[in-house]
C-alpha atoms as a PDB file:
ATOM      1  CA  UNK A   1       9.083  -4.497  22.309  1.00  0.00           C
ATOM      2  CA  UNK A   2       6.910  -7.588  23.262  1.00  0.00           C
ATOM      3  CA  UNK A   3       6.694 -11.011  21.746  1.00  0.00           C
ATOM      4  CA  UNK A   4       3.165 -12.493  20.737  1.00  0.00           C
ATOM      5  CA  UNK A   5       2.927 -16.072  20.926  1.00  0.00           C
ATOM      6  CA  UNK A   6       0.428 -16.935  23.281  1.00  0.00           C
ATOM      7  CA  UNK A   7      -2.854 -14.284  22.421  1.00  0.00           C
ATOM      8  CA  UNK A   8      -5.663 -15.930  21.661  1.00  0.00           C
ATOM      9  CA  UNK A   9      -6.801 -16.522  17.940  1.00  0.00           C
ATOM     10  CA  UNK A  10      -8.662 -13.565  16.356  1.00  0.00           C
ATOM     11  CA  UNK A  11     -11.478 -14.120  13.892  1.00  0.00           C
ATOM     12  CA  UNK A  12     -11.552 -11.926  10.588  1.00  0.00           C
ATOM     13  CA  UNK A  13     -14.881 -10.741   8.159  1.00  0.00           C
ATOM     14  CA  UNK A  14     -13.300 -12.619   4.644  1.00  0.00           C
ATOM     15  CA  UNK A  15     -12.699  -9.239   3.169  1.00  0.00           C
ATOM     16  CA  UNK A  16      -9.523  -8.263   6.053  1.00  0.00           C
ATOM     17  CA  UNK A  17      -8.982 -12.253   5.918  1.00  0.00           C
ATOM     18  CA  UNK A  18      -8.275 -11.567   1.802  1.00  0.00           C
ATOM     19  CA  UNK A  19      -6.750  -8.393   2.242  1.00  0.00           C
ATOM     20  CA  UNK A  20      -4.118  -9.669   5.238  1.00  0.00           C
ATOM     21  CA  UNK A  21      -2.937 -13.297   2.998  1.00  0.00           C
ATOM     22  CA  UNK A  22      -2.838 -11.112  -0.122  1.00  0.00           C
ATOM     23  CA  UNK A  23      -5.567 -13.426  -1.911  1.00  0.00           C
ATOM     24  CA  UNK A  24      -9.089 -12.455  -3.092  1.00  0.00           C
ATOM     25  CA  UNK A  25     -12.295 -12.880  -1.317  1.00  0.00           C
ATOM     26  CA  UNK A  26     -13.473 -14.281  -4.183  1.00  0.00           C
ATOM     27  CA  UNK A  27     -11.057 -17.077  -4.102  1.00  0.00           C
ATOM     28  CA  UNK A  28     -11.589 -17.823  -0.672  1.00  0.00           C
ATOM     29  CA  UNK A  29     -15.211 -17.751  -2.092  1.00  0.00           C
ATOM     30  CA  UNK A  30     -14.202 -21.048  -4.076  1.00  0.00           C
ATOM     31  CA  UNK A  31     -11.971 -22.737  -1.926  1.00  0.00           C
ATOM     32  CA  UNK A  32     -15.276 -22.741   0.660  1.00  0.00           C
ATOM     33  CA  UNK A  33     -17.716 -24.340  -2.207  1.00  0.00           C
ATOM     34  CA  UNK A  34     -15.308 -26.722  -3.330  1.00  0.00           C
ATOM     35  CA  UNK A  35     -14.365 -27.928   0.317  1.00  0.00           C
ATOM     36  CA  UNK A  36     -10.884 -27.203   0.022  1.00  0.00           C
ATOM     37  CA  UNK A  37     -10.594 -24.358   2.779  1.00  0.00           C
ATOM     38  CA  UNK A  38     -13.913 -23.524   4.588  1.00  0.00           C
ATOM     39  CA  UNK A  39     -13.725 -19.998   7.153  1.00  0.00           C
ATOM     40  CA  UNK A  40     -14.178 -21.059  10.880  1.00  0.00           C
ATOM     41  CA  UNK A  41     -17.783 -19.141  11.054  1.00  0.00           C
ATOM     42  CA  UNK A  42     -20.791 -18.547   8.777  1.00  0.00           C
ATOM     43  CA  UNK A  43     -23.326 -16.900  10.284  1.00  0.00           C
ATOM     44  CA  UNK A  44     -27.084 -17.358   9.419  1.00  0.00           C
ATOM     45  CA  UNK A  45     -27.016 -14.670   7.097  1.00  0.00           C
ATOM     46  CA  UNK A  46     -23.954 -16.150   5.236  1.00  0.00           C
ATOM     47  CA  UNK A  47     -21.109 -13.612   6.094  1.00  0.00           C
ATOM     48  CA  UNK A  48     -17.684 -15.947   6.619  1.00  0.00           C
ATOM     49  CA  UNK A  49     -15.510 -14.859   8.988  1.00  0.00           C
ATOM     50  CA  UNK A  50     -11.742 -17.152   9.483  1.00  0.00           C
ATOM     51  CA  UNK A  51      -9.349 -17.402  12.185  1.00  0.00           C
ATOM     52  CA  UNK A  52      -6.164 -16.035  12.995  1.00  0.00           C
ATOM     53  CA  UNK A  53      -5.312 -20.302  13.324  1.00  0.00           C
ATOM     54  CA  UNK A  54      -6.045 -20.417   9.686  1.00  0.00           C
ATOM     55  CA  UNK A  55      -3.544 -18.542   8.149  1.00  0.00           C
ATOM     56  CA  UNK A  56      -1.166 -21.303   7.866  1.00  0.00           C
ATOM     57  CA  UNK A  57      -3.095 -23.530   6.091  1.00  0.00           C
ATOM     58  CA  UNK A  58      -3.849 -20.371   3.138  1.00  0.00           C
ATOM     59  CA  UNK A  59      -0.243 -19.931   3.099  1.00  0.00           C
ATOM     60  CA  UNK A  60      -0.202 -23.695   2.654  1.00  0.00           C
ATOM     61  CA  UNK A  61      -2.485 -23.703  -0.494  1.00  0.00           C
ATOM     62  CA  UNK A  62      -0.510 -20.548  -2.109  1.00  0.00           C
ATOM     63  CA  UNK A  63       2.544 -22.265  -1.972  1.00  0.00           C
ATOM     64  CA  UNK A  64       1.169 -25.571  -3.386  1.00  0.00           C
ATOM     65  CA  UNK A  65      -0.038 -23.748  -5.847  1.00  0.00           C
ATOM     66  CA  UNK A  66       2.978 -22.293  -6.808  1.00  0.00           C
ATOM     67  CA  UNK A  67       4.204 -25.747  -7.051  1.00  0.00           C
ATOM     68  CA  UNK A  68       1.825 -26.369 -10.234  1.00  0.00           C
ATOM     69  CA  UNK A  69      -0.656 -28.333  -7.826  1.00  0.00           C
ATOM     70  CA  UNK A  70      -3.719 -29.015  -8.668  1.00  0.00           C
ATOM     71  CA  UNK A  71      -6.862 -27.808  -6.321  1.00  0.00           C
ATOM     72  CA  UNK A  72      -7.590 -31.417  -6.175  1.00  0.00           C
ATOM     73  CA  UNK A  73      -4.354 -32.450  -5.395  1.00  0.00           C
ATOM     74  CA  UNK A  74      -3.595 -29.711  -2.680  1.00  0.00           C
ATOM     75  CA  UNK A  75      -7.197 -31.035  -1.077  1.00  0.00           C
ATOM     76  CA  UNK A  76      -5.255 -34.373  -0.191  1.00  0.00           C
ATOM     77  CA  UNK A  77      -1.993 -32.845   0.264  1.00  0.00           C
ATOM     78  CA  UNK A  78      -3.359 -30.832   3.256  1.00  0.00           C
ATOM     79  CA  UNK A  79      -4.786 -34.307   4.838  1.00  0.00           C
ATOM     80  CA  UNK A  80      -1.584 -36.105   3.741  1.00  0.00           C
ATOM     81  CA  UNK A  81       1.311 -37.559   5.859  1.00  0.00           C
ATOM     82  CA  UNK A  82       5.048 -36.272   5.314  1.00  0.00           C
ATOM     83  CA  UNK A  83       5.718 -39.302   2.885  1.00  0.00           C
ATOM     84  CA  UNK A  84       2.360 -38.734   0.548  1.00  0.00           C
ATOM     85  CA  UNK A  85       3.432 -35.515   0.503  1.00  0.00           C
ATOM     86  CA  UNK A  86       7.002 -36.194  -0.277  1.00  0.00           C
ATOM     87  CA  UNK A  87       5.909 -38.738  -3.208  1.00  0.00           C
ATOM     88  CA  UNK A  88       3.660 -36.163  -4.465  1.00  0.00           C
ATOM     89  CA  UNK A  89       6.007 -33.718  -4.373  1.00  0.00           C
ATOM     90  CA  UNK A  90       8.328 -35.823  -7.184  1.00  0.00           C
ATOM     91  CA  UNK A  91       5.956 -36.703  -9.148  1.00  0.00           C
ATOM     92  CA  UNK A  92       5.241 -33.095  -9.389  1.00  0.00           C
ATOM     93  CA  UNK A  93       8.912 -32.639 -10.078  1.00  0.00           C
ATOM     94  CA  UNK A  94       8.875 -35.216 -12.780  1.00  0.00           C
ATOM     95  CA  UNK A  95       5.496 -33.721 -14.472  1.00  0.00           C
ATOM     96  CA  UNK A  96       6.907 -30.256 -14.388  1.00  0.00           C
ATOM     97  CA  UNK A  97      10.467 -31.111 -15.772  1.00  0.00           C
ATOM     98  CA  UNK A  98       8.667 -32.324 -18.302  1.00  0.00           C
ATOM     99  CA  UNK A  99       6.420 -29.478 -19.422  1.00  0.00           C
ATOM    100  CA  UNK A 100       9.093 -27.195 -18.542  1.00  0.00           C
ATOM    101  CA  UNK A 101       5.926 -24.846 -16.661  1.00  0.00           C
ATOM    102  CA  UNK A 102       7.814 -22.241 -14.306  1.00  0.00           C
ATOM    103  CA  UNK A 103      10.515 -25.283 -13.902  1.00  0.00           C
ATOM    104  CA  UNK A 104      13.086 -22.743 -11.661  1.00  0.00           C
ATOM    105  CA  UNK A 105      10.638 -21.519  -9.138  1.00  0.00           C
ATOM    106  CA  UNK A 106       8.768 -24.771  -9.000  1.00  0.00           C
ATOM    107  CA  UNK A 107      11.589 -26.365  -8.231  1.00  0.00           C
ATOM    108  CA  UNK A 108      12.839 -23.913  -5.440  1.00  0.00           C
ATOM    109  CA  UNK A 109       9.289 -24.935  -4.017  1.00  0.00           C
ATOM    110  CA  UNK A 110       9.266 -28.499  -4.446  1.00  0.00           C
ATOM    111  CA  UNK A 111      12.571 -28.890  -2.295  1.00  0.00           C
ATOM    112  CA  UNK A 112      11.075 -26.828   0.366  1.00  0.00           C
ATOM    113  CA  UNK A 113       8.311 -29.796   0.333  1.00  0.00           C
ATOM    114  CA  UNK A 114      11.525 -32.377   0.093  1.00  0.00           C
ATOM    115  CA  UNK A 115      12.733 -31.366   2.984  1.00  0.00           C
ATOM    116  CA  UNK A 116      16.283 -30.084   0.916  1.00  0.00           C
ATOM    117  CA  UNK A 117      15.878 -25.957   1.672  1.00  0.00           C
ATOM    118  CA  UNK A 118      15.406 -24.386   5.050  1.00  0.00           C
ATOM    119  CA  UNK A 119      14.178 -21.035   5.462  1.00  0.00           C
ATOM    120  CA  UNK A 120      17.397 -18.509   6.544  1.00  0.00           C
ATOM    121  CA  UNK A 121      15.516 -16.515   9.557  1.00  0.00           C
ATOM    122  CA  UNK A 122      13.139 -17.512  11.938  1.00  0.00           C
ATOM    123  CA  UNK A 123       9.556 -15.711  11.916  1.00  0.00           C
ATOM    124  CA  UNK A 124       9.431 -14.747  15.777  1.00  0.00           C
ATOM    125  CA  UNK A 125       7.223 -11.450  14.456  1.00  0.00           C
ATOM    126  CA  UNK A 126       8.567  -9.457  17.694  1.00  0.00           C
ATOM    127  CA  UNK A 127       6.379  -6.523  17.638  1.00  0.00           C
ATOM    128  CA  UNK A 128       7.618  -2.628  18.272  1.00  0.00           C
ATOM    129  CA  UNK A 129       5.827   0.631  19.127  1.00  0.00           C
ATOM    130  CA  UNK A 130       7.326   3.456  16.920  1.00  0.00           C
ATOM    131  CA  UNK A 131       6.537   7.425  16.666  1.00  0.00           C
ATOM    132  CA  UNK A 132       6.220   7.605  12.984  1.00  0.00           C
ATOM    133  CA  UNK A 133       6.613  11.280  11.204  1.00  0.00           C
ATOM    134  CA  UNK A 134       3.864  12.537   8.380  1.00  0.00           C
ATOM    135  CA  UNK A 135       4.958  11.070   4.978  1.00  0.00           C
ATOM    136  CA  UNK A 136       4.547  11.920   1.392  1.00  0.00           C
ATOM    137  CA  UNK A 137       4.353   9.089  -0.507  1.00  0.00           C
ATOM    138  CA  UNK A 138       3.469   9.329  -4.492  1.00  0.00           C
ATOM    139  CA  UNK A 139       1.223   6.174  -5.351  1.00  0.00           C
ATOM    140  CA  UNK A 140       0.058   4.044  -8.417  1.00  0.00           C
ATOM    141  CA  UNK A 141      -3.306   4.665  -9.737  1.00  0.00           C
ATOM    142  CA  UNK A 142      -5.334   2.405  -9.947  1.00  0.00           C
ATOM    143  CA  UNK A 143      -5.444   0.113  -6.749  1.00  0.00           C
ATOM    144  CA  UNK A 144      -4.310  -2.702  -8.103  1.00  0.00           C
ATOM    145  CA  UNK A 145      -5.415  -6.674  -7.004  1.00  0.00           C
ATOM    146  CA  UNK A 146      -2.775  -9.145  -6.025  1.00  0.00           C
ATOM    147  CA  UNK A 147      -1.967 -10.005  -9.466  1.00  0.00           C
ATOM    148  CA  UNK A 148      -1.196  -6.194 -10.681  1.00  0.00           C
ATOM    149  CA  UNK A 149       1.209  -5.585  -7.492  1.00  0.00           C
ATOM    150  CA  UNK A 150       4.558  -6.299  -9.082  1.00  0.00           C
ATOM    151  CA  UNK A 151       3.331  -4.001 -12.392  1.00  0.00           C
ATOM    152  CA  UNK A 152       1.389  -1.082 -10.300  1.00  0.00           C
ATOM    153  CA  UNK A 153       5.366  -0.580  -8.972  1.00  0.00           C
ATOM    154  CA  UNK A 154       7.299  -0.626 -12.599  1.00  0.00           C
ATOM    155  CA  UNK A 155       4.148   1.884 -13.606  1.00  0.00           C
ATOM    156  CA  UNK A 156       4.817   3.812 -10.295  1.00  0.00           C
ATOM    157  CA  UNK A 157       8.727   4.045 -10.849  1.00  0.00           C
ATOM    158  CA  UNK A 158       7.947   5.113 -14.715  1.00  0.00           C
ATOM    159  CA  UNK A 159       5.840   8.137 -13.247  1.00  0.00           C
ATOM    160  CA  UNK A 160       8.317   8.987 -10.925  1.00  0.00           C
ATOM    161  CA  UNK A 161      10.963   8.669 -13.798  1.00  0.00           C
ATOM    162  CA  UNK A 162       9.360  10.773 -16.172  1.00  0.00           C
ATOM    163  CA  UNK A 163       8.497  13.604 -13.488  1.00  0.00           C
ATOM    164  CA  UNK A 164      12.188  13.981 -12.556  1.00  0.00           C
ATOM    165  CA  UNK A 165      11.697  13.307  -8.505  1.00  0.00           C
ATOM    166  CA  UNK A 166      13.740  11.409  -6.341  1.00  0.00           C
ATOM    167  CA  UNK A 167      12.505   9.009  -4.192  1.00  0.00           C
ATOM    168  CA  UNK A 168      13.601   9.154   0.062  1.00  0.00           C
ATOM    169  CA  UNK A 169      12.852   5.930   1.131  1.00  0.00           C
ATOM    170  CA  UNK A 170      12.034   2.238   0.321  1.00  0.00           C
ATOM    171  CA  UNK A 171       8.920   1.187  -1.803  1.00  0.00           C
ATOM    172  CA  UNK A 172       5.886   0.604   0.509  1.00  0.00           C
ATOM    173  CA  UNK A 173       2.479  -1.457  -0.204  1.00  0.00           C
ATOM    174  CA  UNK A 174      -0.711   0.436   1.167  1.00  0.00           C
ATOM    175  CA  UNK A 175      -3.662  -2.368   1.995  1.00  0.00           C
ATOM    176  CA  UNK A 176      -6.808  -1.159   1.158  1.00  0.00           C
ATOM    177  CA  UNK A 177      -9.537  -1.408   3.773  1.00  0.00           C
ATOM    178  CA  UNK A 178     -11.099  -5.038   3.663  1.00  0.00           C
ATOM    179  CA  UNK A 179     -11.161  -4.886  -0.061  1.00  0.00           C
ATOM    180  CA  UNK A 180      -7.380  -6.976  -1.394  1.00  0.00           C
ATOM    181  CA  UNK A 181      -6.765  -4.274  -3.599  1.00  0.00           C
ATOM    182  CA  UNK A 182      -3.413  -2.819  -3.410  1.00  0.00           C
ATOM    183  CA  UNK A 183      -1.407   0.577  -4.074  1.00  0.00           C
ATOM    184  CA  UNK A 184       2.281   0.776  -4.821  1.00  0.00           C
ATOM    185  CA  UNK A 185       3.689   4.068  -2.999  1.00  0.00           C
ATOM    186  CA  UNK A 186       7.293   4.962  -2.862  1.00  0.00           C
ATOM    187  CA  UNK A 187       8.131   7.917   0.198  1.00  0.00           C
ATOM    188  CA  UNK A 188       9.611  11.291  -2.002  1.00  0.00           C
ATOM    189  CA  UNK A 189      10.533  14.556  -0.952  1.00  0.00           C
ATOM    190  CA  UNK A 190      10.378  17.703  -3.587  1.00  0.00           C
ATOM    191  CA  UNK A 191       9.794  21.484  -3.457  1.00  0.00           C
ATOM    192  CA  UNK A 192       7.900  20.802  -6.648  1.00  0.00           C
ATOM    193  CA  UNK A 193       5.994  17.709  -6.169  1.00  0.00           C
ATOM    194  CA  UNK A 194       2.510  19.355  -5.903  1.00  0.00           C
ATOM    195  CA  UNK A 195       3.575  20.720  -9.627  1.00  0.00           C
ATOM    196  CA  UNK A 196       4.042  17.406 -11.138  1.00  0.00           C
ATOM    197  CA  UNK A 197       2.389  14.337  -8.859  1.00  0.00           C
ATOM    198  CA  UNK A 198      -0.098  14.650  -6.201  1.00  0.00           C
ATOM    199  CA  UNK A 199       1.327  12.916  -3.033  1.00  0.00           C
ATOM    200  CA  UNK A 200      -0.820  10.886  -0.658  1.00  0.00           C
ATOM    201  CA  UNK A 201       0.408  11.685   3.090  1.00  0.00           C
ATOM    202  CA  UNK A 202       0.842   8.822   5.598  1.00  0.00           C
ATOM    203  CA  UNK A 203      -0.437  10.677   8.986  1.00  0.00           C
ATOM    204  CA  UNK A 204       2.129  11.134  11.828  1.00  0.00           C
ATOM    205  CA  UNK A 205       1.452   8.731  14.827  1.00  0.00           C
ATOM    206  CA  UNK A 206       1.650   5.758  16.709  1.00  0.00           C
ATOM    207  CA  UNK A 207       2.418   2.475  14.888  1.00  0.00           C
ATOM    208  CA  UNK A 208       2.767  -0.861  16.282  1.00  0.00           C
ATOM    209  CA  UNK A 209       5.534  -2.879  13.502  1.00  0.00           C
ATOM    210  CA  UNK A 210       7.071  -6.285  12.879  1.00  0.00           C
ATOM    211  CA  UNK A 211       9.316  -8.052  10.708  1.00  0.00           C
ATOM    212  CA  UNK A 212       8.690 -10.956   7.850  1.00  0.00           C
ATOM    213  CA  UNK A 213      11.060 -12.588   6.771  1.00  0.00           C
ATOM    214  CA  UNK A 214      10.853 -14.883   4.072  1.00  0.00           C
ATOM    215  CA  UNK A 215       8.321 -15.313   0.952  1.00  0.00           C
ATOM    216  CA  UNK A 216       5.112 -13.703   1.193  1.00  0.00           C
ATOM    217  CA  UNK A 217       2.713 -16.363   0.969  1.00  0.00           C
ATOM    218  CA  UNK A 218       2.928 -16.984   4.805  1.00  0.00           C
ATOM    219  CA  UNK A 219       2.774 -12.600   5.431  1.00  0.00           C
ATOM    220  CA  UNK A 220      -1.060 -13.306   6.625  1.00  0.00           C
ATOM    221  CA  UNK A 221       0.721 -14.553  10.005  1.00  0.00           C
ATOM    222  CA  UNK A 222       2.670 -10.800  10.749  1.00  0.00           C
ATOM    223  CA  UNK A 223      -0.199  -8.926  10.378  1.00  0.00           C
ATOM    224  CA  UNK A 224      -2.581 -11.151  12.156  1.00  0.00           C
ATOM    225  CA  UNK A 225       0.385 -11.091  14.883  1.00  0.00           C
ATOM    226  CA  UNK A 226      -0.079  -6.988  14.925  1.00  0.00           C
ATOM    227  CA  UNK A 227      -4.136  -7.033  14.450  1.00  0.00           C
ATOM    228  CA  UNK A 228      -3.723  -9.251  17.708  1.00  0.00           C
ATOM    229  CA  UNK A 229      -1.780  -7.220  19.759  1.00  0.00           C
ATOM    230  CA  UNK A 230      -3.939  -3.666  18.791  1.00  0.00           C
ATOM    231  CA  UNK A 231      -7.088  -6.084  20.431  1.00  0.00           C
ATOM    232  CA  UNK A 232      -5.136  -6.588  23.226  1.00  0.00           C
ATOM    233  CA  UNK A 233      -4.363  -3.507  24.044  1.00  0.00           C
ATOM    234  CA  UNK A 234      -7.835  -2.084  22.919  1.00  0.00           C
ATOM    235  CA  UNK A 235      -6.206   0.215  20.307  1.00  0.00           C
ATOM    236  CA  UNK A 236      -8.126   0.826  17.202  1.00  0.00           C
ATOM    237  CA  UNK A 237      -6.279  -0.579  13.738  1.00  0.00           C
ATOM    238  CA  UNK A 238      -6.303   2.648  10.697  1.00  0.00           C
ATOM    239  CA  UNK A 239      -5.993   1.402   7.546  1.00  0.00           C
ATOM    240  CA  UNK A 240      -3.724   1.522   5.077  1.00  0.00           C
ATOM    241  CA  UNK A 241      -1.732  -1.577   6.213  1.00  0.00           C
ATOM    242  CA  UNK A 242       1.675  -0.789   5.300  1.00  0.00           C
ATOM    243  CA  UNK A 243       4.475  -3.023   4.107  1.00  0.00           C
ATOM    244  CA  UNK A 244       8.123  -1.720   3.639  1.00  0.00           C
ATOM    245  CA  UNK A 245      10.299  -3.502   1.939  1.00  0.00           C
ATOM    246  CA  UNK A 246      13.840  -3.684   3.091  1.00  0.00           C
ATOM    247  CA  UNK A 247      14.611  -7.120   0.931  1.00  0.00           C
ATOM    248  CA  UNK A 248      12.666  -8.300  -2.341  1.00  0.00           C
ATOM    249  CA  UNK A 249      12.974  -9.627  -5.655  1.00  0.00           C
ATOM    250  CA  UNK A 250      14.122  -5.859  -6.818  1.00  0.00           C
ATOM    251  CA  UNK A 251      17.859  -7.581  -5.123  1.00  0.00           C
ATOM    252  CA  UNK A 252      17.817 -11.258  -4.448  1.00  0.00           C
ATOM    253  CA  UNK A 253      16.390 -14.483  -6.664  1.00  0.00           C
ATOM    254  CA  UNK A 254      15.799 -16.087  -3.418  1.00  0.00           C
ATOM    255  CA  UNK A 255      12.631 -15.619  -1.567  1.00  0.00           C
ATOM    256  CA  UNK A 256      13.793 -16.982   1.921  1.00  0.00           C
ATOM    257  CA  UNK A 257      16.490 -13.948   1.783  1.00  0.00           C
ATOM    258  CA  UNK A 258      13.087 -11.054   1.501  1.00  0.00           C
ATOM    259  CA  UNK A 259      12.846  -8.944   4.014  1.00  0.00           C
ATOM    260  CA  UNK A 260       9.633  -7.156   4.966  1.00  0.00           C
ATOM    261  CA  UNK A 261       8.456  -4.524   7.371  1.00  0.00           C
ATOM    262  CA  UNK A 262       4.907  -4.185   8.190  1.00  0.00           C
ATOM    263  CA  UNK A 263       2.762  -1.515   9.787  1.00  0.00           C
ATOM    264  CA  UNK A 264      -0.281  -0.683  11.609  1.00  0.00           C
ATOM    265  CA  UNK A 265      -1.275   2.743  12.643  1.00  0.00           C
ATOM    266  CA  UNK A 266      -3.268   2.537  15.431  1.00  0.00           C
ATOM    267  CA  UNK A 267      -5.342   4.932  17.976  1.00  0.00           C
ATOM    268  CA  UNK A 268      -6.152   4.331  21.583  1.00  0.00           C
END
């Protein structure tokens, strides 16, 4: 196992930048014309490319916006000091208590922001290199966008419901390659599986891992940490990303308790 804290920052094309933050290219699209996030690089011919030093600040935005903030407001709350942000942060309070909008998560949220909830485990994204074994894995159809995630996996589970298989593992997320479109996959095991779903199979090999803990508007950061540490050691990343999920909202109302695994198969 090694630790990666001191590699230097990576630069991404905006369609593995979307695809790694779980947000669309398209909306990174927007948050560059209005001036509210702008990539690191544009080249002459316009491509965007971001920085691995960037992914805070997207989680940043995500998580404001889960707050009920405004783009316009989240523009000054990235520039703003600990008390504007504070003060912003109750009046945001007061403004949602009284539309009653999401009021329980914002909430949960907005005392992050007030400094009254701390997260329970420390992202130290320590990363392994594991000998994984050839997988079956029965996936939703179609790839789904960020939005679609959470009902691509109650359509998945219906599927496997209704075709009478047991599933062998914990429910995975396959990244598609550079495009932020998603597929729920769950690992399964039958004698009669080619009879009733058509499997997709994970390939056998060498996979460089980590662990998120924690909501999964700051998940950008593992990945990047793995992406990182394949440059370094000049091993080629295979798509699909893979995230396993040991902890979610399937058990716990509390996204500081989530646990997440995630995956890169990569060749030398």
């Amino acid at each position: 196992m090694t630790e990666n804290n001191n590699h230097s920052d990576k630069n991404y094309p905006i369609g593995e930048f979307a695809t790694i933050n779980h947000i669309s290219a398209r909306m990174l699209r927007h948050y560059d014309k209005i001036a509210l996030f702008k990539p690191k690089i544009v080249l002459a011919n316009g491509y965007r490319y971001y920085a691995s030093d960037q992914i805070p600040t997207v989680a940043l935005i995500k998580r404001y916006q889960a707050c009920g903030f405004t783009l316009a407001e989240i523009k000054t709350l990235l520039d703003a000091s600990d008390a504007k942000i504070k003060a912003m942060a109750k009046a945001k309070q007061l403004q949602l208590a009284q539309q009653d909008i999401a009021q329980d998560k914002a909430d949960e949220l907005i005392l992050k922001l007030l400094g009254s909830d701390d997260d329970h485990f420390p992202n130290e994204y320590v990363v392994a290199t594991t000998q994984q074994p050839e997988r079956q894995l029965v996936c939703s159809e179609p790839l789904a966008d960020e939005s679609k995630i959470d009902a691509a996996f109650d359509q998945l589970y219906r599927r496997i419901d209704n075709a009478d298989i047991k599933p062998m593992g914990l429910p995975m997320l396959l990244s598609g390659a550079e495009t932020a479109l998603y597929q729920a996959a769950v690992p399964v095991q039958s004698n009669d599986l080619a009879t009733k779903l058509t499997p997709r199979v994970l390939p056998s090999g060498s996979y460089l891992s980590t662990m998120h803990y924690g909501d999964y508007d700051s998940i950008g950061a593992a990945y990047d940490c793995l992406l990182r540490e394949a440059e370094q050691r000049q091993q080629v990343p295979v798509w699909p990303f893979i995230e396993r999920y040991f902890l979610d909202q399937t058990y716990t109302t509390t996204p500081n308790d989530y646990i997440t695994e995630i995956s890169i198969k990569v060749t030398p």
